[in-house]
Protein backbone atom coordinates (compact mmCIF):
# COMPACT_ATOMS: atom_id res chain seq x y z
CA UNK A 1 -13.24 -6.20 12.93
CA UNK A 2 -12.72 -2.96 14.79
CA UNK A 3 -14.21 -2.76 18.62
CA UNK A 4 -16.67 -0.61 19.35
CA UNK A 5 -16.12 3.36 20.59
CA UNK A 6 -12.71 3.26 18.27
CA UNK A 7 -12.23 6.91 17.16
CA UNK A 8 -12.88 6.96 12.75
CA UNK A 9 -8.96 7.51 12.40
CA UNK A 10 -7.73 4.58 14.59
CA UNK A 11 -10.90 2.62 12.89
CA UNK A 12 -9.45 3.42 9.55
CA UNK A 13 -6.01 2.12 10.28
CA UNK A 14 -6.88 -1.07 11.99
CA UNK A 15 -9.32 -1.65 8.79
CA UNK A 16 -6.42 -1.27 6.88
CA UNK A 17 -3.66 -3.52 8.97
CA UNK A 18 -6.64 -6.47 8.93
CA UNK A 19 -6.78 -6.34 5.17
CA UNK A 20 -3.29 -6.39 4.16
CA UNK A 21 -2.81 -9.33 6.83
CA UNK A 22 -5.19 -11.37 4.73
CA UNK A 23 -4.55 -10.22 1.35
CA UNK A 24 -2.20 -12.15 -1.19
CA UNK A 25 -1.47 -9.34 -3.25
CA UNK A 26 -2.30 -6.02 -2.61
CA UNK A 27 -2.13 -2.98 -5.63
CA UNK A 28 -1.66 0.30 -4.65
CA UNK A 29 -2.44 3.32 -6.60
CA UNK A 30 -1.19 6.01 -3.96
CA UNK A 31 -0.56 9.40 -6.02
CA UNK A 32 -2.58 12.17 -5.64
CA UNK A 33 -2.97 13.24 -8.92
CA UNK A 34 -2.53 17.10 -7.95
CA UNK A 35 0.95 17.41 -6.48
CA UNK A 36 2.16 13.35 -6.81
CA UNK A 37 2.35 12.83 -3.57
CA UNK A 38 1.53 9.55 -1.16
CA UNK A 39 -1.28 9.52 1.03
CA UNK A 40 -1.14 8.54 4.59
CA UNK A 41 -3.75 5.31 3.92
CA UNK A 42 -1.28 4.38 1.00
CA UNK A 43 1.98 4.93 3.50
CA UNK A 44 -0.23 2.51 6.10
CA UNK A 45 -0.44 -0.28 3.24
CA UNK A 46 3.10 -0.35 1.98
CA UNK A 47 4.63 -0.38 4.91
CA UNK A 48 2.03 -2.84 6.24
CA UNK A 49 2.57 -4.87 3.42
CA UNK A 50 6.44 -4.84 3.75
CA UNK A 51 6.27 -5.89 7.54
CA UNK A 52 3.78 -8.75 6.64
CA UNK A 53 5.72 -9.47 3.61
CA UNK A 54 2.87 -9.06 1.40
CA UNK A 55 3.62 -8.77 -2.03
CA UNK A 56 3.06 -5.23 -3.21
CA UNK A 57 2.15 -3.66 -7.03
CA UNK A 58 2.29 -0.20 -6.99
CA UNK A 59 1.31 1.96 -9.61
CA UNK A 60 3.36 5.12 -9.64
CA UNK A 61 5.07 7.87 -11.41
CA UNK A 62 8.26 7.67 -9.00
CA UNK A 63 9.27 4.26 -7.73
CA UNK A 64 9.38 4.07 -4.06
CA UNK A 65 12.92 4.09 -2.77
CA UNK A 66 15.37 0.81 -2.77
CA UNK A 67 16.55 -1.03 0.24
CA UNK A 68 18.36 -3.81 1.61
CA UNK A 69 15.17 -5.67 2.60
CA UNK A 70 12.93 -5.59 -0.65
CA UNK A 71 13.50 -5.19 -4.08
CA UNK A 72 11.63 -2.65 -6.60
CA UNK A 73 11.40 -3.79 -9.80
CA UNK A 74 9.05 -2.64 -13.22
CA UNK A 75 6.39 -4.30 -14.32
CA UNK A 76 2.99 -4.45 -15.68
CA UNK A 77 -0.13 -6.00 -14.96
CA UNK A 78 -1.64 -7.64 -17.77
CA UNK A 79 -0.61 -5.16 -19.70
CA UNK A 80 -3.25 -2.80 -18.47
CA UNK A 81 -1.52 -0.66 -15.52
CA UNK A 82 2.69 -0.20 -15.35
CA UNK A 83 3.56 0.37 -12.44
């Protein structure tokens, strides 16, 4: 998967780039719960997802923002997580 003498950071990214090309549905959980913000993994997988068009379930307490390209919409997933 990743070539040999990769640094751990480029290793981690290119992990993460293979596995959203071959998902079907990936499901994000990207808060951290002490200040609600994103981490940079979970910015690598939805914006990974949204160039591979990848369908995406996030779990969140703010939606990510709305654009042209995509649309956000609530839901739940069998009726265990909201998101």
């Amino acid at each position: 998967m990743v070539p040999e003498g990769l640094p751990p950071k480029a290793a981690l990214h290119r992990r993460t780039l293979w596995m959203v090309k071959r998902c079907s549905l990936a499901m994000l959980f990207p808060e951290n719960p002490h200040d609600n913000s994103w981490g940079k993994g979970s910015r690598v997988v939805y914006k990974a997802c949204l160039y591979h068009l990848k369908p995406l379930f996030v779990v969140c307490s703010v939606p990510p923002p709305s654009a042209i390209h995509y649309h956000v919409l609530p839901s739940s997933r069998f009726g265990v997580v909201e998101g």
